[in-house]
Protein backbone atom coordinates (compact mmCIF):
# COMPACT_ATOMS: atom_id res chain seq x y z
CA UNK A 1 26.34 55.03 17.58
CA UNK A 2 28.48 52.73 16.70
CA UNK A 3 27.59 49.75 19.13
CA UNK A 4 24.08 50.54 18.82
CA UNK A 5 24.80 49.71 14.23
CA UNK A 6 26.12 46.62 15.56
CA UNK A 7 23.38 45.58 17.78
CA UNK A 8 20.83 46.09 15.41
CA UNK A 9 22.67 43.95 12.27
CA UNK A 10 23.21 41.13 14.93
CA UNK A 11 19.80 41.07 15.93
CA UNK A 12 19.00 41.06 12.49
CA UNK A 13 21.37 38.06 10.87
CA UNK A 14 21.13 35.92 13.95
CA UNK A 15 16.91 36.45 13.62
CA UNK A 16 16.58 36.31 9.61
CA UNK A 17 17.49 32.44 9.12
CA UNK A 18 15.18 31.08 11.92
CA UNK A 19 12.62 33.27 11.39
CA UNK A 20 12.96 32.16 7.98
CA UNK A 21 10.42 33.81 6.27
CA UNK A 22 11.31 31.87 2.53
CA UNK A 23 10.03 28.62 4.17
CA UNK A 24 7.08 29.71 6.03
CA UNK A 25 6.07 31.57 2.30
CA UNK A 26 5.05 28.15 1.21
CA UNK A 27 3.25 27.39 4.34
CA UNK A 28 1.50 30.65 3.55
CA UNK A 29 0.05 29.60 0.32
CA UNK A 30 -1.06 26.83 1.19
CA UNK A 31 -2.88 28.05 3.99
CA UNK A 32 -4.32 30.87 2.30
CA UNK A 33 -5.81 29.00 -0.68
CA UNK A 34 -8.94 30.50 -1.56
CA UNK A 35 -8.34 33.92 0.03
CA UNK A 36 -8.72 37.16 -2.33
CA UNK A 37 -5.41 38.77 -2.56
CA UNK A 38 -6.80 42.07 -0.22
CA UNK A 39 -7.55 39.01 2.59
CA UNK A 40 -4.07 37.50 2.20
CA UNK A 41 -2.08 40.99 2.45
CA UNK A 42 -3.86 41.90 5.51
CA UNK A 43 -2.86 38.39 6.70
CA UNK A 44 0.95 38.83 5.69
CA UNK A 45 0.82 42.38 7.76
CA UNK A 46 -0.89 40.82 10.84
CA UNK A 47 1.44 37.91 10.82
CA UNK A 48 4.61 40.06 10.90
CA UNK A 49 3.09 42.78 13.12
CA UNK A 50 2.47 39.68 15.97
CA UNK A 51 5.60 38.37 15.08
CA UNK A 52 7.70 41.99 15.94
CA UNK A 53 5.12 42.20 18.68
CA UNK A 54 5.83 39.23 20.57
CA UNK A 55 9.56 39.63 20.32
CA UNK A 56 9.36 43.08 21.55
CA UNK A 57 7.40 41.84 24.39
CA UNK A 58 10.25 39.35 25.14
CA UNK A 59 12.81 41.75 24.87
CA UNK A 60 11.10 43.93 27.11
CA UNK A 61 10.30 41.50 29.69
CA UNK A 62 13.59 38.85 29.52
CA UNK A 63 15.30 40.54 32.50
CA UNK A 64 12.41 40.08 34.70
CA UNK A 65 11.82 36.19 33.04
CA UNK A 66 15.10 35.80 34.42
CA UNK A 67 15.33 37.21 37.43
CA UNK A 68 11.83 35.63 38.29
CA UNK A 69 13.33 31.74 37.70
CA UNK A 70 16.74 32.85 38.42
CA UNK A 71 18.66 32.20 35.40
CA UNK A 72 21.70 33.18 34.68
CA UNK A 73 23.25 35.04 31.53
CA UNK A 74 24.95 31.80 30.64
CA UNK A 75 22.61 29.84 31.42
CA UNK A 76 20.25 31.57 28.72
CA UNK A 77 23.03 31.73 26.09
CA UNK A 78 23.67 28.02 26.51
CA UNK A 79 20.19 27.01 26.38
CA UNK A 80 19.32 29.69 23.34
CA UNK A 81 22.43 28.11 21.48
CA UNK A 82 20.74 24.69 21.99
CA UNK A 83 17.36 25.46 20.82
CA UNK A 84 18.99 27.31 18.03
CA UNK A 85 21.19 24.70 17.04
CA UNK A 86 18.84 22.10 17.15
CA UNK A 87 16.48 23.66 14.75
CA UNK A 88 19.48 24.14 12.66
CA UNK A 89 20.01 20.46 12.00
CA UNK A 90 16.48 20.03 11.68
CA UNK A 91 16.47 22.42 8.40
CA UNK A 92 20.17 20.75 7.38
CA UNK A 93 18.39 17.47 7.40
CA UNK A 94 14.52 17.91 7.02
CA UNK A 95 11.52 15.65 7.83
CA UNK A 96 9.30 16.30 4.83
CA UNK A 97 6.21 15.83 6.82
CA UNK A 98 7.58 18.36 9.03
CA UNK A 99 8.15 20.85 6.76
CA UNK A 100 4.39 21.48 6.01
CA UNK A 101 2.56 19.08 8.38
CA UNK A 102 -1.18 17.75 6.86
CA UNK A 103 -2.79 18.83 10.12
CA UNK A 104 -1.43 21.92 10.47
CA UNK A 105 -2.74 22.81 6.68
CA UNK A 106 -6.57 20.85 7.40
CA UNK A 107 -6.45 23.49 10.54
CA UNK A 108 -5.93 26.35 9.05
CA UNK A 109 -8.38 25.64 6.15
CA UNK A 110 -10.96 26.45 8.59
CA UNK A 111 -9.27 29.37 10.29
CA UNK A 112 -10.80 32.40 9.61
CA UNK A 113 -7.73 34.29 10.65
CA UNK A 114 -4.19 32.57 10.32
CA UNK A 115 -1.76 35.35 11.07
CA UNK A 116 -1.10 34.85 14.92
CA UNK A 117 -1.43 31.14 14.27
CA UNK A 118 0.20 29.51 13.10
CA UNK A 119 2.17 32.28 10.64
CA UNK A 120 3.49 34.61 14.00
CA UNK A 121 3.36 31.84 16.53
CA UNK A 122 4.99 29.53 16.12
CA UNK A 123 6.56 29.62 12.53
CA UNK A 124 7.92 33.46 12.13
CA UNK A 125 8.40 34.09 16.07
CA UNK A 126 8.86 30.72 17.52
CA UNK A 127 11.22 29.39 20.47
CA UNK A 128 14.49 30.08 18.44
CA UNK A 129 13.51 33.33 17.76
CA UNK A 130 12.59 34.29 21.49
CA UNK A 131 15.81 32.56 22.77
CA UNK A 132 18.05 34.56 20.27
CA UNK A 133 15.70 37.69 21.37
CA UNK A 134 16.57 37.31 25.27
CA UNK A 135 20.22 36.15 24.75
CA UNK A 136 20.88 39.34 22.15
CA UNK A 137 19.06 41.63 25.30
CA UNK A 138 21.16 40.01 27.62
CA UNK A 139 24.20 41.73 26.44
CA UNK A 140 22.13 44.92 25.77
CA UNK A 141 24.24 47.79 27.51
CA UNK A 142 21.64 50.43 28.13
CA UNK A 143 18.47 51.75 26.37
CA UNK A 144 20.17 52.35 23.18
CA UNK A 145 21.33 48.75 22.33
CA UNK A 146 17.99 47.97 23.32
CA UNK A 147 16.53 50.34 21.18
CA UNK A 148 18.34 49.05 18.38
CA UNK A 149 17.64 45.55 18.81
CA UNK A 150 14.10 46.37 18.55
CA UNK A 151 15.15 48.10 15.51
CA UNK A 152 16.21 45.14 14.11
CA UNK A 153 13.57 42.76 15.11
CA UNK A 154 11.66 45.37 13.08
CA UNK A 155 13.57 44.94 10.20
CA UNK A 156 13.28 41.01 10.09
CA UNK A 157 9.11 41.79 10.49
CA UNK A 158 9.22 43.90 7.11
CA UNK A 159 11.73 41.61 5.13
CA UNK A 160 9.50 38.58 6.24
CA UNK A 161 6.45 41.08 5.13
CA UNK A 162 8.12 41.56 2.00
CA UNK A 163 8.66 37.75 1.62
CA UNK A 164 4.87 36.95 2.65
CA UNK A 165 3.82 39.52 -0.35
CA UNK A 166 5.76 37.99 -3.22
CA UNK A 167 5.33 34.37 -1.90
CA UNK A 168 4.36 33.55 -5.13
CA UNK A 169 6.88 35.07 -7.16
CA UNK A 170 9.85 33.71 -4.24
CA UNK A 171 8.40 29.56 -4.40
CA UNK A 172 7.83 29.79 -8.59
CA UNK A 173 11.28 31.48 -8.90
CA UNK A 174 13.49 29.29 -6.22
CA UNK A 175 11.23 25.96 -7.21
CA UNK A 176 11.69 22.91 -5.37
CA UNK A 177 15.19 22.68 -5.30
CA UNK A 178 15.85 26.26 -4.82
CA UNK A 179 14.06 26.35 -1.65
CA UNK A 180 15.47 23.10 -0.37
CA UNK A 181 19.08 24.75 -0.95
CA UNK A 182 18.36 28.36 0.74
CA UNK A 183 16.96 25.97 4.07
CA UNK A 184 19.88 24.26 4.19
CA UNK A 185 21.87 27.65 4.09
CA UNK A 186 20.24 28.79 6.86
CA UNK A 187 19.99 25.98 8.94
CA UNK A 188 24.30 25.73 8.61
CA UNK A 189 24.18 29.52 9.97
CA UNK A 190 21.59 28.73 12.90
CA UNK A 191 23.90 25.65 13.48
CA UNK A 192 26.86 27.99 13.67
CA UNK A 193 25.14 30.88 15.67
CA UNK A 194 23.43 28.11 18.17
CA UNK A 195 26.74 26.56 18.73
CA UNK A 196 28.55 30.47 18.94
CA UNK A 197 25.98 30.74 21.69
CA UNK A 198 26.83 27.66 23.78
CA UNK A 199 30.96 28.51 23.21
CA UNK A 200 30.38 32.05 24.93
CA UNK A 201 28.16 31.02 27.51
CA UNK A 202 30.39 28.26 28.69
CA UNK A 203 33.28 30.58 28.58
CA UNK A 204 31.85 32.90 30.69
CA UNK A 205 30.29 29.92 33.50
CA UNK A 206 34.20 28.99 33.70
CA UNK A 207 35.13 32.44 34.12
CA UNK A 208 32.91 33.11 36.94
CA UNK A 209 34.73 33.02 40.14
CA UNK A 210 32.23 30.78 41.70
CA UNK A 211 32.98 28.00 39.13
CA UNK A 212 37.25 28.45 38.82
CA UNK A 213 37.67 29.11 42.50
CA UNK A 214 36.69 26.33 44.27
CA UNK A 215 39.53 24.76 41.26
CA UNK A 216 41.92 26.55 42.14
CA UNK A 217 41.62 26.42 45.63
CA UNK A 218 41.79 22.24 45.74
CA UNK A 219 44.71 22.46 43.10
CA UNK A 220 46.56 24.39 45.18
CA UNK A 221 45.49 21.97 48.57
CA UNK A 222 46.94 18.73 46.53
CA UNK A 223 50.14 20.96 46.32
């Protein structure tokens, strides 16, 4: 019971910052200008009910995804940890068209329906989000930890619901600066988590007998 707490608050911490839900409220505003407030609820819920959605299906399916292109545990962890980090620095140092790019908002104007795009996919559940979803199943043991992760990918899907709701209330209380502060915060953990991810994974490439052996073995010839 235990291990299966544990799984489920990992999948949840390492998820919450690059989900981030506080950022993508403002992108959700703006793209929802002119919707009644009934219109942009059901928007909020459809967003986060794709977003859970798609990382349950990638949870689901990663073993297979693997197994298809042959990728190794470490292999996913180091290339998770990449992506992850990467999109850390972006949010340590931000691009301010790339926060909220002019196209993006022109697009949606005219989008009828802007929850799987671009509030799901690929803001809420983008290609962080799936790599830290594959690399957390990875070291799944069993259907319980699995269970539990998609317990907490759940829980990320209502707090970003939650977020979505009082978007309002979240950008007019944080302001300008407030939400230029809480992006930084969380791109210094997804820095921290991305680079976690490439530690273990190289640890456990060096481990692997196929890697140290063929070390050892012309060590031992120069002796």
């Amino acid at each position: 019971m235990q291990d299966w707490l544990t799984a489920a608050v990992v999948t949840f911490v390492g998820l919450l910052p690059i989900a981030n839900p506080f950022s993508t409220a403002v992108v959700f505003l703006t793209i929802t200008e002119g919707f009644d407030e009934a219109r942009r609820m059901q928007q909020a819920r459809l967003a986060c009910i794709y977003m859970a959605c798609v990382l349950w299906v990638f949870l689901a399916a990663g073993a297979l995804i693997m197994a298809f292109f042959g990728i190794s545990i470490p292999g996913v962890r180091i290339a998770g940890g990449l992506i992850v980090a990467r999109v850390g620095f972006g949010m340590l140092n931000p691009e301010p068209e790339a926060q909220l790019p002019s196209d993006l908002r022109e697009e949606a104007s005219h989008i009828r329906d802007v929850a799987f795009t671009p509030l799901a996919m690929p803001m809420l559940s983008g290609p962080g989000s799936i790599a830290i979803t594959i690399s957390t199943a990875a070291n799944a043991d069993g259907l319980g930890e699995n269970l539990a992760i998609a317990a907490g990918i759940g829980l990320v899907a209502f707090v970003s619901f939650l977020v979505l709701r009082a978007s309002e209330r979240v950008v007019g209380y944080l302001g300008a600066t407030g939400m230029q502060a809480m992006s930084r915060i969380m791109g210094f953990l997804l820095v921290c988590v991305g680079i976690q991810f490439v530690v273990v994974g190289v640890q456990e490439i060096m481990s692997e007998p196929g890697f140290i052996g063929p070390i050892v073995e012309a060590i031992q010839g120069v002796r």
